[in-house]
N, C-alpha and C. Protein backbone atom coordinates (compact mmCIF):
# COMPACT_ATOMS: atom_id res chain seq x y z
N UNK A 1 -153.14 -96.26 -93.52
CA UNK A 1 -151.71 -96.45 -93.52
C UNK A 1 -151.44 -97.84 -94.08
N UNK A 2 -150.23 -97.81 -95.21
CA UNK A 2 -150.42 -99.19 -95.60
C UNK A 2 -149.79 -100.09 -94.67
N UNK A 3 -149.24 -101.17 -94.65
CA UNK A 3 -148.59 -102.02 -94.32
C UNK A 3 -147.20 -102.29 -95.00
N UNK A 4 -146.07 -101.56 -93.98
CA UNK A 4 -144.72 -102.37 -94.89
C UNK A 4 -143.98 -102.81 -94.66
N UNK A 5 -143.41 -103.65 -95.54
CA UNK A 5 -142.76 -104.87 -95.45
C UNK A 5 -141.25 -104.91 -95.38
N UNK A 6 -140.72 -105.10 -94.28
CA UNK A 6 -139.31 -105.12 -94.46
C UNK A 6 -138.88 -106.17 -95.37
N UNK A 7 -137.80 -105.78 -95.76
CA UNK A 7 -136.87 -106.99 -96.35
C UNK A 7 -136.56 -108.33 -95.97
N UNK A 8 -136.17 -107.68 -94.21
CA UNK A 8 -136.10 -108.84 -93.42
C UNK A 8 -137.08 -109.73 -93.26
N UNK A 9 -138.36 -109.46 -93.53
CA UNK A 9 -139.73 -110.50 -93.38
C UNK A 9 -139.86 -111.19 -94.69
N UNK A 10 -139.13 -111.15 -95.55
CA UNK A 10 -139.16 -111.53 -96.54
C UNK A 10 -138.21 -112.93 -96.74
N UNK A 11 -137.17 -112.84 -95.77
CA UNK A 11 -135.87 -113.57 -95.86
C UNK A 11 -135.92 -114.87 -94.67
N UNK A 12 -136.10 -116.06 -94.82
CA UNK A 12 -135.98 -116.53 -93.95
C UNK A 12 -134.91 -116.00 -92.39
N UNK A 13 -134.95 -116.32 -91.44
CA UNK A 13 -134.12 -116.00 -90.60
C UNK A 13 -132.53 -116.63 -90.63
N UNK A 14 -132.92 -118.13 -90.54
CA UNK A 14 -131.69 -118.57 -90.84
C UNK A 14 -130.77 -118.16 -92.35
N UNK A 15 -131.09 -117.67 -93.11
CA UNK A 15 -130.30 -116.83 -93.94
C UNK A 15 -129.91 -116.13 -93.55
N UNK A 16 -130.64 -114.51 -92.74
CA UNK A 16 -129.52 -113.78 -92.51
C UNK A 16 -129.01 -113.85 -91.02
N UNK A 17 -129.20 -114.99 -90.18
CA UNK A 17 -128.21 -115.49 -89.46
C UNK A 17 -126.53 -115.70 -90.04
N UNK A 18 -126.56 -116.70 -91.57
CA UNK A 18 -125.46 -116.95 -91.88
C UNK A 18 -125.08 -115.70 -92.38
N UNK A 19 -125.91 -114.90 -93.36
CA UNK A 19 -125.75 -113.62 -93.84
C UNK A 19 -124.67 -112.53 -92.81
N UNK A 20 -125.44 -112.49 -91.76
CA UNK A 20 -124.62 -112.06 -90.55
C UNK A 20 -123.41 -112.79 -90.23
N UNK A 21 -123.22 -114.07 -90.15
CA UNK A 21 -121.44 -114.55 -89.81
C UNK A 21 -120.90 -114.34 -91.02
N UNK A 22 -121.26 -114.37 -92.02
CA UNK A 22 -120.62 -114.05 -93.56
C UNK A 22 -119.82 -112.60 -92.96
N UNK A 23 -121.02 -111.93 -93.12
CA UNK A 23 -120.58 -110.12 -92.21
C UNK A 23 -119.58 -110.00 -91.63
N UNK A 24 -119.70 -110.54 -90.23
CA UNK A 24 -118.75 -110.46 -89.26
C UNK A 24 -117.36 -110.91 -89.70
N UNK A 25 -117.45 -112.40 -90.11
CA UNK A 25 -116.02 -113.04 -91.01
C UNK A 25 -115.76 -111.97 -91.76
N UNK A 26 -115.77 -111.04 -92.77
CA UNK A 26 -115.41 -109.70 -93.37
C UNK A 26 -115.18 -108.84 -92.50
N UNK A 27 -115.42 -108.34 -91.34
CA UNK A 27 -115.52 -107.26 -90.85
C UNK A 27 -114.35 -107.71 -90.07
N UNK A 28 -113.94 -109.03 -89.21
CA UNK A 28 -112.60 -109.15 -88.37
C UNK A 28 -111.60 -109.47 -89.32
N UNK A 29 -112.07 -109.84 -90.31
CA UNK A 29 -111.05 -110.40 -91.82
C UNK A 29 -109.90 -108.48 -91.98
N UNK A 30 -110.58 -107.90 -92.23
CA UNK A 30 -110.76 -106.55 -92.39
C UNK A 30 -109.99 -105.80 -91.36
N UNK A 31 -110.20 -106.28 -90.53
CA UNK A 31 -109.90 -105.84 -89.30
C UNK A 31 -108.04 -106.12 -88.85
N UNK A 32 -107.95 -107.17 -89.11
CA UNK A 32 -106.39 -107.98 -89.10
C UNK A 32 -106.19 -107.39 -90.22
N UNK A 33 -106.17 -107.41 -91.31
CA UNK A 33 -105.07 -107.22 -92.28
C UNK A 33 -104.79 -105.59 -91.98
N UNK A 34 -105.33 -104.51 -91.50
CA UNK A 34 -105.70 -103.37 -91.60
C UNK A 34 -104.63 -102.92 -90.44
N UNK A 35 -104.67 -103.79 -89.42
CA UNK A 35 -103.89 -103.73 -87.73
C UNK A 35 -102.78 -104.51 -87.88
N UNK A 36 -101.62 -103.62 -87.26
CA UNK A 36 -100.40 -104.58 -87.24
C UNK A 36 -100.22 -104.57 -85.83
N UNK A 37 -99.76 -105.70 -85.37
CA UNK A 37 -99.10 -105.91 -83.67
C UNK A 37 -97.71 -106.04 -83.90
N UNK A 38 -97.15 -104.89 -83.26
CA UNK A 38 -95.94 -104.73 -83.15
C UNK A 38 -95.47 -104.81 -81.70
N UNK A 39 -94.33 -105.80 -81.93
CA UNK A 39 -93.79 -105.59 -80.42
C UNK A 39 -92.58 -105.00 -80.11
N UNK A 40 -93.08 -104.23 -78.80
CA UNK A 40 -91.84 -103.34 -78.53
C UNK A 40 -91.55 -103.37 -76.95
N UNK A 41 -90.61 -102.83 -76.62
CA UNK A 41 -89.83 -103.33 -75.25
C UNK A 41 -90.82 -103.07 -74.42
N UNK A 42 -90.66 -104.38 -73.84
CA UNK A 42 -92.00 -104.48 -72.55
C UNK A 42 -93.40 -103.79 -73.00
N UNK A 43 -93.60 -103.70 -74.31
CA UNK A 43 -95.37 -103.51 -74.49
C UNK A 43 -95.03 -104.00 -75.77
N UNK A 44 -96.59 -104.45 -76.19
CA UNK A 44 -97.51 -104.68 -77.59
C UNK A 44 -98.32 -103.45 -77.98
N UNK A 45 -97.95 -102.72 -78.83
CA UNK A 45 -98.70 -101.37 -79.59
C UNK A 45 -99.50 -102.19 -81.18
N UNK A 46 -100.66 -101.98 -80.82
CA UNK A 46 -101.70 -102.11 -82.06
C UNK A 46 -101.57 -100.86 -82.84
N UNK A 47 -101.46 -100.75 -83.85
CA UNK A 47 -101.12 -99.34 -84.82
C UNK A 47 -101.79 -100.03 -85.97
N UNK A 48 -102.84 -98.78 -86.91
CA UNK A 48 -103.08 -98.68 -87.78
C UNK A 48 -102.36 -98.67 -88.72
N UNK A 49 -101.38 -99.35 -89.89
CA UNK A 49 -101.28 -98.85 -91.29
C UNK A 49 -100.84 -97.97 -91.71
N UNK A 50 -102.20 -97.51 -91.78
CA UNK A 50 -102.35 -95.78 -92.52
C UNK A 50 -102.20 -94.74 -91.71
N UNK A 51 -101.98 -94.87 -90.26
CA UNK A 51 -102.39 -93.85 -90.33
C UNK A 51 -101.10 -93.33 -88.92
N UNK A 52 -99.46 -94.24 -89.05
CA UNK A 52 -98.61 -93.91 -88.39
C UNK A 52 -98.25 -92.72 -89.16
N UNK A 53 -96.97 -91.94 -88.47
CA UNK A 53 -96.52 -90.72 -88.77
C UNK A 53 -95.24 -91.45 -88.86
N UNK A 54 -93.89 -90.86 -89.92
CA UNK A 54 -92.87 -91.30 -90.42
C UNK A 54 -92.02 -91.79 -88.67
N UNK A 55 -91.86 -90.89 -87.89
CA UNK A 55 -91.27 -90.87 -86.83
C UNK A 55 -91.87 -92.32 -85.85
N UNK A 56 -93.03 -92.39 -86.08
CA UNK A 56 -93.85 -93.66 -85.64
C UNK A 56 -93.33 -94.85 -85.99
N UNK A 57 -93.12 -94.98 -87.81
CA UNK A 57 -92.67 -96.13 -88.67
C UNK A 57 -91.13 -96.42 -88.48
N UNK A 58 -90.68 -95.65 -88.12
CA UNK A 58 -89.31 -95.50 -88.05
C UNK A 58 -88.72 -96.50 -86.62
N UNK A 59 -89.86 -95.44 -85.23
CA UNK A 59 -89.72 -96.17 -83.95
C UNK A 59 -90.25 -97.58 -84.11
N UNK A 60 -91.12 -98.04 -84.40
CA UNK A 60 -91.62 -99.69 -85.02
C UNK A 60 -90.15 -100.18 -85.22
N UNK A 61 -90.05 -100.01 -86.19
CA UNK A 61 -88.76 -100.65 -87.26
C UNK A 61 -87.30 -101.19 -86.44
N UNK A 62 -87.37 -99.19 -85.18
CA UNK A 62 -86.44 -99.35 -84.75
C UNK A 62 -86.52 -100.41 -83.66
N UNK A 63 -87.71 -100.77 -82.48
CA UNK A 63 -87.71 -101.35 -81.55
C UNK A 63 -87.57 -102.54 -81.88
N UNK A 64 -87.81 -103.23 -83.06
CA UNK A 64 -88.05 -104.31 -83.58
C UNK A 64 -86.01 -104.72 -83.64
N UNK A 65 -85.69 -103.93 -83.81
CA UNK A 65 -83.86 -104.60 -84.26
C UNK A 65 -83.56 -104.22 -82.31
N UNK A 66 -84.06 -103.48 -81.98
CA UNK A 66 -83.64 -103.32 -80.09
C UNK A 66 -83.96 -104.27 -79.57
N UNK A 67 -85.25 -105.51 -79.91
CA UNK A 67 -85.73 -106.67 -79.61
C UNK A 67 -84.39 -107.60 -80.02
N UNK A 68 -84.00 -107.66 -81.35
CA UNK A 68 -83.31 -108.43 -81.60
C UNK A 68 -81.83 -108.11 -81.24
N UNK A 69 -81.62 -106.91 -80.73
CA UNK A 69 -80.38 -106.61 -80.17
C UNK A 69 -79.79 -106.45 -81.64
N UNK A 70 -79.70 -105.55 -82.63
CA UNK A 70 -79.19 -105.62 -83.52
C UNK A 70 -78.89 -104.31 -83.34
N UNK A 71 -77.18 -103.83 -82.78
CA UNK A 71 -77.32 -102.80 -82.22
C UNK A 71 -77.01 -101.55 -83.47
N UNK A 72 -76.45 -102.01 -84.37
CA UNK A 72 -76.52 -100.92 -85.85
C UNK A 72 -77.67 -100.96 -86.88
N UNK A 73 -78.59 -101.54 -86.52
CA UNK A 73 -79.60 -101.22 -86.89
C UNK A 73 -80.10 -100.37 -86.13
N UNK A 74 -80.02 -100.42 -84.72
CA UNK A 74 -81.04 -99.44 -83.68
C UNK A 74 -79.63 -98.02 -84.20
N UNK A 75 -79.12 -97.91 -84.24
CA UNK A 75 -78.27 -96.62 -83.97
C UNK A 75 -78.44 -95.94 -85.59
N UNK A 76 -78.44 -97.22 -86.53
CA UNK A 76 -79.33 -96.03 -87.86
C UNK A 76 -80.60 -95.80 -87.69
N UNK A 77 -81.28 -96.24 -87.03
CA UNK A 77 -82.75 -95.76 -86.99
C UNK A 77 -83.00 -94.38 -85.65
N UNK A 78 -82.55 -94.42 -84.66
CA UNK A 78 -82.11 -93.19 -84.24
C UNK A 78 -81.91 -92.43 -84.75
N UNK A 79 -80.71 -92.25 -85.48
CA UNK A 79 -80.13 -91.36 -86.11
C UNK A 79 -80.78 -90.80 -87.13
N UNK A 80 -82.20 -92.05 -87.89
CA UNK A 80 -83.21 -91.15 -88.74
C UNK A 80 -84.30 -90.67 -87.89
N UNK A 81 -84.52 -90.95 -86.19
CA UNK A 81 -85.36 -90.21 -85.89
C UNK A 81 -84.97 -88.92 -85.41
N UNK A 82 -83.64 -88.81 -85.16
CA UNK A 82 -83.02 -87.39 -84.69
C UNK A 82 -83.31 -86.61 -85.78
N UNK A 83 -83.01 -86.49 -87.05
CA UNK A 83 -82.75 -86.05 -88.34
C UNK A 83 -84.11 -85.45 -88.78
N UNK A 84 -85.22 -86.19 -88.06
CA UNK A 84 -86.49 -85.65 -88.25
C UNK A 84 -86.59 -84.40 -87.31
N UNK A 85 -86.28 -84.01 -86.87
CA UNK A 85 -86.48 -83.16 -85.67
C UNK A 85 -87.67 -82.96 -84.75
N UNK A 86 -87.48 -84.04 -83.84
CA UNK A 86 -88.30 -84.71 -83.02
C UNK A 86 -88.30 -83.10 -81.57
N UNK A 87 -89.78 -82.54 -80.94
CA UNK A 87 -89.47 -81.85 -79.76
C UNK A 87 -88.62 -81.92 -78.90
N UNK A 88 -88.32 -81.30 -78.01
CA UNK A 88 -87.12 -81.28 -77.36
C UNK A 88 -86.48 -82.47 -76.50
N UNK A 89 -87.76 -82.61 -75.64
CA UNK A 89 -87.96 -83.71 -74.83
C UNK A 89 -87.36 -84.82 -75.48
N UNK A 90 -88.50 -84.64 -76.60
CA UNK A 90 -88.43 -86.41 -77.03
C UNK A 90 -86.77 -86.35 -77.78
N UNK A 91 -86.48 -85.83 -78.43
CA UNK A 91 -84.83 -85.66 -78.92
C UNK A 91 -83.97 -86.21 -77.71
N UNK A 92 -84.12 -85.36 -76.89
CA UNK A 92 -83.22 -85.79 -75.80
C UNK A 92 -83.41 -87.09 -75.38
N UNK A 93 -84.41 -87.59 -74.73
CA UNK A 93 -84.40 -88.90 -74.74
C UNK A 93 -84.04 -90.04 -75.91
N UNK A 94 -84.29 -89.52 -77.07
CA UNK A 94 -83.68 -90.69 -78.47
C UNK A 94 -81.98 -90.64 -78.38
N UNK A 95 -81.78 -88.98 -77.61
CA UNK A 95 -80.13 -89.09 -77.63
C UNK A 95 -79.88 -90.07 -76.71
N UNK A 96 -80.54 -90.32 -76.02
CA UNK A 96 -80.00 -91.25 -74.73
C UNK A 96 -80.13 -92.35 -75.17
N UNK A 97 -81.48 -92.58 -76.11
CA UNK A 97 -81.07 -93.93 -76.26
C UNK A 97 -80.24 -94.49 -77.61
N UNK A 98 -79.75 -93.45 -78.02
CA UNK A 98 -78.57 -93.39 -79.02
C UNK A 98 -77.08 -94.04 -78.39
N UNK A 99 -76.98 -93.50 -77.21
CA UNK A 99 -76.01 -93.21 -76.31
C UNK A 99 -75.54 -95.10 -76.01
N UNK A 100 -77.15 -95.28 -75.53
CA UNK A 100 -77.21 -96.75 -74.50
C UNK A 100 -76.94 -97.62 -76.06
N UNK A 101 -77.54 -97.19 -77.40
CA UNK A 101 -77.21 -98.04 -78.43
C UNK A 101 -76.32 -98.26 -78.83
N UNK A 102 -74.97 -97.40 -78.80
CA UNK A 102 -73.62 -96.82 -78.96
C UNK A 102 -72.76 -97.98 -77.98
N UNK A 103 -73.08 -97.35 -76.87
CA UNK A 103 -72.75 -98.62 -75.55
C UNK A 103 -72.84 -99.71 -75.49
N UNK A 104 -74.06 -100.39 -76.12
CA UNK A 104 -74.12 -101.79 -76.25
C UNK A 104 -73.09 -102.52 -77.53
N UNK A 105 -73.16 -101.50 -78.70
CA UNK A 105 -72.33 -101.51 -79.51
C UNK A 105 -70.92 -101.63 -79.39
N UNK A 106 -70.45 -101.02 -78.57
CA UNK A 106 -69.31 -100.95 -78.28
C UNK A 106 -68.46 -100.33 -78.23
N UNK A 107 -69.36 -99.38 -79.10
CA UNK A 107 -68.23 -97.52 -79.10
C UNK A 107 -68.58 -96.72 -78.31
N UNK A 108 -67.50 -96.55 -77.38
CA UNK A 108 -67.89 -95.71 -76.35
C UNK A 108 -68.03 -94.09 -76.44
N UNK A 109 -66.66 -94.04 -77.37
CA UNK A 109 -66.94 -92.41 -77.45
C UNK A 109 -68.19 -92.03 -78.14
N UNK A 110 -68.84 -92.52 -79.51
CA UNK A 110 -70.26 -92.52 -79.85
C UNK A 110 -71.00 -92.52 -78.73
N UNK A 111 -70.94 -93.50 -77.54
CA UNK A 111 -71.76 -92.61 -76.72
C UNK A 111 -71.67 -91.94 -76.01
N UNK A 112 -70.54 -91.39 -75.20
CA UNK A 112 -70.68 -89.95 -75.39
C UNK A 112 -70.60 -89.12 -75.48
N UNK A 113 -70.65 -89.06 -77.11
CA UNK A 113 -71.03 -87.76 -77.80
C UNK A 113 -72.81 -88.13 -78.26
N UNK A 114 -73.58 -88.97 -77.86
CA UNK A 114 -74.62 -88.53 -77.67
C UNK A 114 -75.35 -88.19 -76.52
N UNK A 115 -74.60 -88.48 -75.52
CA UNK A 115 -75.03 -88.16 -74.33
C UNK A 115 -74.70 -86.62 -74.00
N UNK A 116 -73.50 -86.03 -73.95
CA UNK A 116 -73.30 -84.81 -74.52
C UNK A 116 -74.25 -84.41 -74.99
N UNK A 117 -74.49 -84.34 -76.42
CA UNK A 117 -75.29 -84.17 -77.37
C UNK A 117 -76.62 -83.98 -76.65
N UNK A 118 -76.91 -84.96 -75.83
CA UNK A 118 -77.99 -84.71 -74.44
C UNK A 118 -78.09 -83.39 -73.82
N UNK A 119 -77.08 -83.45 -73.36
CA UNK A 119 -76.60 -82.34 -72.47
C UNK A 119 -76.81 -81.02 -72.85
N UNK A 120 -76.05 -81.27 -73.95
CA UNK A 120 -76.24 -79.30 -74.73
C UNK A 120 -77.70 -78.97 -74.23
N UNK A 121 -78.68 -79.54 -74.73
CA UNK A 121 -80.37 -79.48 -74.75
C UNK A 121 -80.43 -79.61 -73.56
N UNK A 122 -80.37 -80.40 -72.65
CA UNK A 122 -80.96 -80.24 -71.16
C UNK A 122 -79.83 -80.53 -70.40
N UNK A 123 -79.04 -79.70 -69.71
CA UNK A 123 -77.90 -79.91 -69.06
C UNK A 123 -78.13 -80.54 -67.69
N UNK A 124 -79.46 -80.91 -67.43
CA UNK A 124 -79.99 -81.53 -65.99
C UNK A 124 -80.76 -82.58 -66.33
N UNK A 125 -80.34 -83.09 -67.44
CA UNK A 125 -81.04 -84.56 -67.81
C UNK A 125 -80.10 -85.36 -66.33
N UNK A 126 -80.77 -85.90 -65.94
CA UNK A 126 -80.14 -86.95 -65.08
C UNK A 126 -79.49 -88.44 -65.47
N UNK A 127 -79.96 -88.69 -66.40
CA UNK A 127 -79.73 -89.98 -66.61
C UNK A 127 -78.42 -90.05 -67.73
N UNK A 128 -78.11 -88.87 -68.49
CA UNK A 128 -77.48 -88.47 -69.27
C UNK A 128 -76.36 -88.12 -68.64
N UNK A 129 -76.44 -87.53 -67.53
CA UNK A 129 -74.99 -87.01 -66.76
C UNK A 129 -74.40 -88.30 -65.98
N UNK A 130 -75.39 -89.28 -65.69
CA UNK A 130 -75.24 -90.70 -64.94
C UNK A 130 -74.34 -91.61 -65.96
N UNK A 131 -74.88 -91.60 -67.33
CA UNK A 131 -74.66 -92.30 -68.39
C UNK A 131 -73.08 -91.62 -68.76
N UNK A 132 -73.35 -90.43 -68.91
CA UNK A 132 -71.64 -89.61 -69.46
C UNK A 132 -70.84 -90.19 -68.28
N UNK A 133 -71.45 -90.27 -67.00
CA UNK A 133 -70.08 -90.40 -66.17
C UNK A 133 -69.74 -91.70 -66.28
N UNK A 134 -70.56 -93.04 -66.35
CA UNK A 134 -70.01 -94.10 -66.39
C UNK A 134 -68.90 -94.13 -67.84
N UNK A 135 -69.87 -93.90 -68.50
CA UNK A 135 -68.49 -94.33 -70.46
C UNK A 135 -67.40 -92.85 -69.66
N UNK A 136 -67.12 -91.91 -68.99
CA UNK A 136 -66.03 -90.95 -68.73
C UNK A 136 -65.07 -92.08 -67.89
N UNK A 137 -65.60 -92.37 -66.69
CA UNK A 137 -64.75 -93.30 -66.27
C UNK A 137 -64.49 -94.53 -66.66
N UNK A 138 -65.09 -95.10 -67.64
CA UNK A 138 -64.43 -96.34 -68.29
C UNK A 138 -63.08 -96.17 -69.57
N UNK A 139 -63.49 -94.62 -69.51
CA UNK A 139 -62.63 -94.38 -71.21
C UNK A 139 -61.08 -93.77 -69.70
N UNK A 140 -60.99 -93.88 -68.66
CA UNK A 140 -60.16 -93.12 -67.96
C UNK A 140 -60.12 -91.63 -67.45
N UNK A 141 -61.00 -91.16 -67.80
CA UNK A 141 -61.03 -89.43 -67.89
C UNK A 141 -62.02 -89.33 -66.50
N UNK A 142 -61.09 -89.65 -65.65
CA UNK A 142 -61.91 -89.50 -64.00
C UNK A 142 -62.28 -87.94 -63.40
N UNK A 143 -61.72 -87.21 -64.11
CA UNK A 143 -61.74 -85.58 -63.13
C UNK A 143 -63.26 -85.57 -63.94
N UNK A 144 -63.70 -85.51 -65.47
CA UNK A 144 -64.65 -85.29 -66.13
C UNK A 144 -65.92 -86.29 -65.76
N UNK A 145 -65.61 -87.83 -65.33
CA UNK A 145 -66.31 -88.65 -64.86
C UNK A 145 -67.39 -87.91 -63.69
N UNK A 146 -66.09 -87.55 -62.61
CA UNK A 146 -66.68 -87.25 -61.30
C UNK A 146 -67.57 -86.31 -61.50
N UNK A 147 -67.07 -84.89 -62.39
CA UNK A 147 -67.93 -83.69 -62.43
C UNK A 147 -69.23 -84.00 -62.77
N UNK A 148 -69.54 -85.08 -63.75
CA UNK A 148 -70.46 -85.38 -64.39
C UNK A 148 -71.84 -86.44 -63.30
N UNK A 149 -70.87 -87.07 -62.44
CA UNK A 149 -71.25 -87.66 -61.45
C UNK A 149 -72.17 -86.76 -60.15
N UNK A 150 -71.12 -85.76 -59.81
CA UNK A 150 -71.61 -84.98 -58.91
C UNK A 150 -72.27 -84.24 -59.52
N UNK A 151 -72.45 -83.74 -60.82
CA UNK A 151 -73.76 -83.02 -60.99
C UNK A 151 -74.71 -83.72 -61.09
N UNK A 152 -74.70 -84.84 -61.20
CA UNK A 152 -76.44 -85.78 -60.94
C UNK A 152 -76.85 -86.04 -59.32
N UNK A 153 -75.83 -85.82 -59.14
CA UNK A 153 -76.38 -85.78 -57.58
C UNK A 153 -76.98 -84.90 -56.87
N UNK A 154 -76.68 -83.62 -57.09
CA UNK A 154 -77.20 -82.27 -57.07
C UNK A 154 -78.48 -82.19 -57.66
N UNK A 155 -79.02 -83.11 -59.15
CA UNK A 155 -80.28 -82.80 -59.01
C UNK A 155 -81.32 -83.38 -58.09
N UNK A 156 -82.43 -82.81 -58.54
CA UNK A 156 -83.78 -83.73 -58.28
C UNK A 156 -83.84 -85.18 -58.52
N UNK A 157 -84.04 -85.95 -58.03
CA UNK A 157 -84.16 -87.72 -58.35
C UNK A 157 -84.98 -87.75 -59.13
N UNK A 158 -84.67 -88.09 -60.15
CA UNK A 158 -85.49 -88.68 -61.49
C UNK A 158 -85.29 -90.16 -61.53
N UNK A 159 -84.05 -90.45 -61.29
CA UNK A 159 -83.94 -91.99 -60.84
C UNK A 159 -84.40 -93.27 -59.89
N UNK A 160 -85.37 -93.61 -59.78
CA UNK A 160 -85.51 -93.98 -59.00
C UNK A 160 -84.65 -95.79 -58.32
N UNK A 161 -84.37 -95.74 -57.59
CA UNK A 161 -84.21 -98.05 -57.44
C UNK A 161 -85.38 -98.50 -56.28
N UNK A 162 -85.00 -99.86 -56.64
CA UNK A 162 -86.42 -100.68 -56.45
C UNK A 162 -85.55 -101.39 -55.26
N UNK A 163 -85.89 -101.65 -54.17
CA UNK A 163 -85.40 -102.76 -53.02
C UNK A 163 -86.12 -103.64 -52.70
């Protein structure tokens, strides 16, 4: 059997010591440009690049103007994730937070008619019938407020408060 010779016995060590941090410096180099840190309400999401889905790039974009409170930016970017036709669930919840974007904005009836808009789809969203009743009774429309009121009460607690 002959005798063979790696490469590595050939190479001093301290070469591919540096050889190796050369490596590594490429490989985390590589690594950052490739990874974006995006921040979004109350978390940091590491996301690949390549390999978000339009509805993904969109929510980025959008949390990023919800950070900055830029409330017509968040209510066009909603409005392109509704347009995608997001599952049911998740729709309903973007209506809501269409609703709360609307609200901060300042148009009340915009929100709600997305809270509504809630509703059609899950008429036992809780937070949606909570949300319709406050903008019902601020716009004056108390008989519609209350109904909307007392049907969240009737459900299941999805709401929870903290003491």
């Amino acid at each position: 059997m002959k005798h063979q010779v790696r490469v590595s016995d050939r190479i001093p060590s301290r070469l591919l010591g540096l050889a190796g941090d050369d490596l590594d410096d490429k490989i985390r180099h590589s690594a950052e440009e490739s990874l974006k840190r995006v921040r979004m309400p109350n978390l940091t999401v590491t996301l690949a690049r390549r390999v978000t889905t339009p509805f993904q790039r969109i929510w980025i974009e959008t949390s990023a103007f919800i950070d900055r409170e830029d409330w017509s930016q968040v209510i066009s970017g909603l409005r392109e994730l509704i347009e995608l036709g997001p599952p049911r669930p998740v729709l309903v919840n973007t209506l809501i937070l269409l609703g709360i974007a609307c609200f901060r904005a300042g148009t009340l009836k915009a929100a709600g008619e997305a809270w509504e808009s809630a509703l059609a789809i899950d008429p036992d969203d809780q937070h949606a019938n909570l949300f319709l009743g406050f903008v019902l009774m601020l716009s004056d429309d108390f008989d519609h407020a209350a109904a909307a009121f007392e049907k969240c009460t009737m459900l299941p607690s999805a709401i929870t408060t903290s003491r």
